[in-house]
Structures are given as C-alpha cells and as structure tokens.
N, C-alpha and C. Protein backbone atom coordinates (compact mmCIF):
# COMPACT_ATOMS: atom_id res chain seq x y z
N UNK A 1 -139.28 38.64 1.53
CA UNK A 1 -139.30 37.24 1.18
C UNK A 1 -137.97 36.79 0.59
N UNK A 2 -137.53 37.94 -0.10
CA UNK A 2 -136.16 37.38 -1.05
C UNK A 2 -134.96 37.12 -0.01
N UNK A 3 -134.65 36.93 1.09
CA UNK A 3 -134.01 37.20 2.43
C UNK A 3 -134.23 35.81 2.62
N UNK A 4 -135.04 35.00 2.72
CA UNK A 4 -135.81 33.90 3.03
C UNK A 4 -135.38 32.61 1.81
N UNK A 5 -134.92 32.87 1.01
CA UNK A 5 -134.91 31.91 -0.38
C UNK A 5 -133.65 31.24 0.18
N UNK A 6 -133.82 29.44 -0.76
CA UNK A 6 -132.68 28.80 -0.64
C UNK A 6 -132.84 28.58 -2.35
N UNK A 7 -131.14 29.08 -2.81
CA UNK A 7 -130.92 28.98 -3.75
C UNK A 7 -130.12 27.90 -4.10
N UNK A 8 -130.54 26.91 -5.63
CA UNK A 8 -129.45 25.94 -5.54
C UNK A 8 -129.48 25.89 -6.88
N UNK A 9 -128.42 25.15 -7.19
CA UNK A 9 -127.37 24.99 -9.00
C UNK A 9 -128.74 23.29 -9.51
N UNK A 10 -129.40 23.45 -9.86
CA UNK A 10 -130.14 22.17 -10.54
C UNK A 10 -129.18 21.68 -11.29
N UNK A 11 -127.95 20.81 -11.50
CA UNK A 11 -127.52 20.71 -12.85
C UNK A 11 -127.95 19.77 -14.02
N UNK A 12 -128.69 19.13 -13.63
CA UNK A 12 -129.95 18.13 -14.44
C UNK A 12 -130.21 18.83 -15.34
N UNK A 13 -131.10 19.82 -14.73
CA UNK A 13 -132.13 20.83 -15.74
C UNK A 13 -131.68 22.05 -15.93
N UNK A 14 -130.58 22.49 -15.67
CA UNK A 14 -129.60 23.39 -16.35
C UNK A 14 -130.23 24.68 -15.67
N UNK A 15 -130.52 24.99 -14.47
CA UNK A 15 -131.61 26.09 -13.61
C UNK A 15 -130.25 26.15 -12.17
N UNK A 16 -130.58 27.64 -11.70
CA UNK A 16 -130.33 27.58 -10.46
C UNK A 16 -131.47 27.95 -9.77
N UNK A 17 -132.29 27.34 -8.74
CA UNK A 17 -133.48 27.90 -8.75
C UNK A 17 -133.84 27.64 -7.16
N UNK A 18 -134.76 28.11 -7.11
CA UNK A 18 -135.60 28.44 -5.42
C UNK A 18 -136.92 27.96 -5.66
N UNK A 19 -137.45 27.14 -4.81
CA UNK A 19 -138.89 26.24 -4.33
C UNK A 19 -139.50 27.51 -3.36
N UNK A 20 -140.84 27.83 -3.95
CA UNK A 20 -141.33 29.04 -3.41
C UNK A 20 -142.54 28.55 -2.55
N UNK A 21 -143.35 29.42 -1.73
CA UNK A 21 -144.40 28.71 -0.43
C UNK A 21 -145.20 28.19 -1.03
N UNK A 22 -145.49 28.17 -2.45
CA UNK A 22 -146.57 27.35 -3.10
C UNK A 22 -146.10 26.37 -3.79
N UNK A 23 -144.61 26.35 -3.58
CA UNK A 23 -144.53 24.65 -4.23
C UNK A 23 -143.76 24.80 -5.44
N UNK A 24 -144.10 26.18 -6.34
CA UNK A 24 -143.69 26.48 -7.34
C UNK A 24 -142.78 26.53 -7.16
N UNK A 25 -141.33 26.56 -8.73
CA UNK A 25 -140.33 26.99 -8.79
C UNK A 25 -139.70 28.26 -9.39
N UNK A 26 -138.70 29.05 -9.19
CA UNK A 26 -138.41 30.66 -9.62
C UNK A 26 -137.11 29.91 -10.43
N UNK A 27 -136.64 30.21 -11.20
CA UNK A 27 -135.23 29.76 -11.44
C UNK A 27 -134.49 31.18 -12.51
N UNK A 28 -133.06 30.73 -12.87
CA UNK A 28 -132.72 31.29 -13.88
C UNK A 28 -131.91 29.75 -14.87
N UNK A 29 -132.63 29.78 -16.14
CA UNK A 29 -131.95 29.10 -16.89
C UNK A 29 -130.64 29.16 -17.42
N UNK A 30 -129.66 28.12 -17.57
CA UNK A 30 -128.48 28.49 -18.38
C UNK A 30 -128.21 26.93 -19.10
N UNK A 31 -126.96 27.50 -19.99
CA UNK A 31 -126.45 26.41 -20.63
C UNK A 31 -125.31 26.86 -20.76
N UNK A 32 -124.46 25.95 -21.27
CA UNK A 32 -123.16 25.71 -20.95
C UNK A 32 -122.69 25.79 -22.38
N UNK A 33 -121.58 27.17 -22.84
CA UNK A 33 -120.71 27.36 -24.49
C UNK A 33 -119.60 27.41 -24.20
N UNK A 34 -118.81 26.21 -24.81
CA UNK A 34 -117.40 26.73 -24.58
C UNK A 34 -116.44 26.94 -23.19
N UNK A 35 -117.17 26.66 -22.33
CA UNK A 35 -117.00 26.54 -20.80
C UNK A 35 -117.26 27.85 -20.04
N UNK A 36 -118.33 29.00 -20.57
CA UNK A 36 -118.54 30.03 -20.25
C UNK A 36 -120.09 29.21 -19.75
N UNK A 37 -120.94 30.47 -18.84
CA UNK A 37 -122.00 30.17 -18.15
C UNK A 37 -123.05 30.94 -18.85
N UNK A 38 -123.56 30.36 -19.87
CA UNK A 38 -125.12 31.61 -20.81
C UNK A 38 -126.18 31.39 -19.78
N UNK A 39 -126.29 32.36 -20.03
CA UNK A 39 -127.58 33.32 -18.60
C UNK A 39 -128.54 32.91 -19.62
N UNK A 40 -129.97 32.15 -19.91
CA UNK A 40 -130.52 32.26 -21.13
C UNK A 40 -132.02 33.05 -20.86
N UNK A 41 -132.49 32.93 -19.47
CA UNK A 41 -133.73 32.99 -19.50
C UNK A 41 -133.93 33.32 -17.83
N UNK A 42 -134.62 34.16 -17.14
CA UNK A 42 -135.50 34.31 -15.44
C UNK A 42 -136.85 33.80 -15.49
N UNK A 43 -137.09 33.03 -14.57
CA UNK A 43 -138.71 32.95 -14.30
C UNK A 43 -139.03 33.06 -13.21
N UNK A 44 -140.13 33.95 -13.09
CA UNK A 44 -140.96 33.99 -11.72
C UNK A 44 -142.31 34.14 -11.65
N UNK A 45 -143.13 32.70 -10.76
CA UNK A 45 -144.08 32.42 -11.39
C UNK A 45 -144.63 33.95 -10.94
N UNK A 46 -146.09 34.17 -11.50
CA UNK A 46 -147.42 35.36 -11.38
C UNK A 46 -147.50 34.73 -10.13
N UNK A 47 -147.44 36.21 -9.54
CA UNK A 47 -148.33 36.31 -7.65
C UNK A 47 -146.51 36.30 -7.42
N UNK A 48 -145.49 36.19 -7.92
CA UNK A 48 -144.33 36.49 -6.49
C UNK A 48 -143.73 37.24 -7.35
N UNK A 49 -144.09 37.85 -8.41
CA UNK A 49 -143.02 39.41 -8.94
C UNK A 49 -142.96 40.62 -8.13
N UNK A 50 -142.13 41.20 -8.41
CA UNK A 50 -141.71 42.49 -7.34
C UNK A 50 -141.64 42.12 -5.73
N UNK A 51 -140.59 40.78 -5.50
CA UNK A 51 -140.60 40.92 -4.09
C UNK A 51 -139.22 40.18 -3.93
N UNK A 52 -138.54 40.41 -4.96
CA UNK A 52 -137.05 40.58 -4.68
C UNK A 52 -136.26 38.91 -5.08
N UNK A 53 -137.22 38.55 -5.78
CA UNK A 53 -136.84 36.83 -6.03
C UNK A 53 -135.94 36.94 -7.32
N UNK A 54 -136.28 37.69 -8.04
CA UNK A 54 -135.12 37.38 -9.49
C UNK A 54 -133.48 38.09 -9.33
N UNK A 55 -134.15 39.06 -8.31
CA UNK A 55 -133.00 39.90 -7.84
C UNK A 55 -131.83 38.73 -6.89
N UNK A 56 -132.08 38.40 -6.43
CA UNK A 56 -132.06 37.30 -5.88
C UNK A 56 -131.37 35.69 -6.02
N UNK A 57 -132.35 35.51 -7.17
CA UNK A 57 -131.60 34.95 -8.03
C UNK A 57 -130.01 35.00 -8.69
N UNK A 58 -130.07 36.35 -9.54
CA UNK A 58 -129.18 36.99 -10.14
C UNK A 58 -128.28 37.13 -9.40
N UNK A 59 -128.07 38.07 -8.45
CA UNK A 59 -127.23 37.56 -7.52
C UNK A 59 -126.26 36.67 -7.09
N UNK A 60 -127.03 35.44 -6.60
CA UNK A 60 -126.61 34.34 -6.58
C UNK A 60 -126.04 33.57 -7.61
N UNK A 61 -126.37 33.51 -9.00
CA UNK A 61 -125.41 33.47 -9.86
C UNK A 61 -124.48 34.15 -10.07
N UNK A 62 -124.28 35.35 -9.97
CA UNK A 62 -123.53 36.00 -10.34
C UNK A 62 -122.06 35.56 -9.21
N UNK A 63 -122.83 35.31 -8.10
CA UNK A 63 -121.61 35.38 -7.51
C UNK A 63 -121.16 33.90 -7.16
N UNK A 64 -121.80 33.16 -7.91
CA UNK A 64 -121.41 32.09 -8.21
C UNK A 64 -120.47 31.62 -9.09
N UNK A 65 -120.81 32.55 -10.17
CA UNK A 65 -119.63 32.63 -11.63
C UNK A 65 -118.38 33.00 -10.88
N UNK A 66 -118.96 34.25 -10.35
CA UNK A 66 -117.23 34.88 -9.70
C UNK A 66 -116.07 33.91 -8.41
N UNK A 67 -117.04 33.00 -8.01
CA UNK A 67 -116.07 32.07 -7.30
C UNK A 67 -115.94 30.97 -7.91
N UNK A 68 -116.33 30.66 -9.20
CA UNK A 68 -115.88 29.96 -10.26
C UNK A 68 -114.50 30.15 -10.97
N UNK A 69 -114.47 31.58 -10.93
CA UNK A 69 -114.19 31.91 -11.89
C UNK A 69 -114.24 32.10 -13.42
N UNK A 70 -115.62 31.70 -13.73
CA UNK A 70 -116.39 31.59 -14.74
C UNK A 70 -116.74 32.76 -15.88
N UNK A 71 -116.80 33.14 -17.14
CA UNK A 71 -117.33 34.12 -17.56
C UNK A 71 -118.62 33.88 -17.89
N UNK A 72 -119.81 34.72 -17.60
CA UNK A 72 -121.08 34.25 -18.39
C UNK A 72 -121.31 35.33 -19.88
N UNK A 73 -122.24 34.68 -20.47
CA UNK A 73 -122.52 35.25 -21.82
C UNK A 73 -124.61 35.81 -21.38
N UNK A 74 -124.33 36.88 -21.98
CA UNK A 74 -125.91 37.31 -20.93
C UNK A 74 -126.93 37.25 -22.33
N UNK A 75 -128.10 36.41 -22.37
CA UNK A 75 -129.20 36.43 -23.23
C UNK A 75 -130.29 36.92 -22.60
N UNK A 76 -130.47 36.87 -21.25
CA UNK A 76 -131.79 37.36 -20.62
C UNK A 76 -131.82 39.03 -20.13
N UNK A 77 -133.05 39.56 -20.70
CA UNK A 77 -132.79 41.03 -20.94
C UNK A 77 -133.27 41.61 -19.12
N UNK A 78 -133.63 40.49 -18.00
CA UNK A 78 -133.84 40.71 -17.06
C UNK A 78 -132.27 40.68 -15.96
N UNK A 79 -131.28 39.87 -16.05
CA UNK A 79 -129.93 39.85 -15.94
C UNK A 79 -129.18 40.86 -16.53
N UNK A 80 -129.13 41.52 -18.18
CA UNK A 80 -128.59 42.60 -18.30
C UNK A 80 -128.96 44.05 -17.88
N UNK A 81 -130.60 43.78 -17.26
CA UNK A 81 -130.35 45.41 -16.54
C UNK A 81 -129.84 44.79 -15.57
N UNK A 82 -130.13 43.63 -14.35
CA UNK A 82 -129.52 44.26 -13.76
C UNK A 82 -128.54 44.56 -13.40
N UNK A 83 -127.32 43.55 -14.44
CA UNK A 83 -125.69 44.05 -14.75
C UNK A 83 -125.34 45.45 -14.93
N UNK A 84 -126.68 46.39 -15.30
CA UNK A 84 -126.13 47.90 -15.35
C UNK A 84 -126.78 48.88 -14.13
N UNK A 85 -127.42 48.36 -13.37
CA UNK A 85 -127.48 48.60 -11.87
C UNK A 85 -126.60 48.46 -10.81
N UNK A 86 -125.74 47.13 -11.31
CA UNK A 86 -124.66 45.97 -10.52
C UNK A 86 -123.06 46.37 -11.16
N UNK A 87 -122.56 47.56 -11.21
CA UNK A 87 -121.55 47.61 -12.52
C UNK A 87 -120.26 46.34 -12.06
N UNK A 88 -120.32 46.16 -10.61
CA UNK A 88 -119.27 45.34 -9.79
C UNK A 88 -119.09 44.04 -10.31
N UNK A 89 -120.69 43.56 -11.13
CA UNK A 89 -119.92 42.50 -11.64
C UNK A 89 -119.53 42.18 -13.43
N UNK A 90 -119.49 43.76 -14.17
CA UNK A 90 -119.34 43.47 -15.10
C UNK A 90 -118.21 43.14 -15.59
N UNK A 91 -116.92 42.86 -14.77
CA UNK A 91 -115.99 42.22 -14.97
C UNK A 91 -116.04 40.62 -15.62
N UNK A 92 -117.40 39.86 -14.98
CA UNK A 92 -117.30 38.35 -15.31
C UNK A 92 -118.02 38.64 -16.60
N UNK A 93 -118.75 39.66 -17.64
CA UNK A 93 -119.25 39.45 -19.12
C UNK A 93 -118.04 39.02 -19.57
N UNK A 94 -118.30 37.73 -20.85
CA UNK A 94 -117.55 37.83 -21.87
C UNK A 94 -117.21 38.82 -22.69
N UNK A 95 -116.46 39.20 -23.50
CA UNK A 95 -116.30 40.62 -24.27
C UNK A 95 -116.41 39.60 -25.89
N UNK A 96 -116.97 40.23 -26.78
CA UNK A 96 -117.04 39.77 -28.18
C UNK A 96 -115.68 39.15 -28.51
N UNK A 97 -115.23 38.31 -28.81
CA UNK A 97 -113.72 37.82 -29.52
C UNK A 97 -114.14 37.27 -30.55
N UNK A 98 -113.76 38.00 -31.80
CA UNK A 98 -113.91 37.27 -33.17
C UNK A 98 -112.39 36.44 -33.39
N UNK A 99 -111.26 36.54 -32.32
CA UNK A 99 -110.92 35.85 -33.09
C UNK A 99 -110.91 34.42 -32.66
C-alpha cells in the first residue's frame, strides 16, 4: 500500500500527510524553530499500521528537508528510530549548540 501513497506538505496545518482509502488522514506533524523543521508527532489511523505508511511518510520528509536544505530537530520517538535504521540521513539532525 505504502508504494501507492500521495504525499503532500499541508502548510495550513503544519502536516505532511497522505488521504488513505477510507478518507482518513496519516500525517507527520511539524512546526517551524528558528528556520529548522521539528518533526513533532506520526499518526496513523488503527486498521493501516504495519503496512509501510509512516515509513513512508518519514521518508518523504526526510528527503524533503534534504532538498531544502533544511535541518530538522526530531521530537517524535517514531522518526528517531527510524533515523537509526536510516543512518544516511543523519546528516540533516540539528546537533545541540548552546551557543
């Protein structure tokens, strides 16, 4: 199914997200710090987990940042695994800067 998705940037509602066969929506939330991209949150409604939609998702942001050139800041603990599955794109994390 995840082969099948049209992914798009909502920028209204701060989502990049996919309209699924029931109408529902999958998205990943973000907001905007400092001109970096915060990953904040994945959703996928019950009845379409494990079939490759967040993966999917992620993805598609990710490689969205990277033709941005964008750094994102990662809050969603479903995006940081799979940044350590994905090591290719841990180039676009922000790194801590205190100063």
């Amino acid at each position: 199914m995840a082969a099948e998705l049209i992914i798009s940037n909502n920028e209204k509602n701060l989502h990049f997200e996919t309209v699924l066969s029931n109408g529902d929506s999958a998205f990943i939330e973000y907001r905007w710090h400092q001109g970096d991209l915060a990953l904040m949150h994945t959703f996928v409604p019950e009845g379409f987990e494990g079939k490759g939609i967040a993966g999917s998702l992620t993805k598609f942001v990710l490689e969205y940042a990277r033709d941005k050139a964008l750094k994102i800041i990662v809050y969603c603990p479903y995006i940081s695994a799979y940044l350590k599955k994905h090591p290719e794109y841990q180039q676009l994390v922000k790194t801590n800067n205190l100063n």
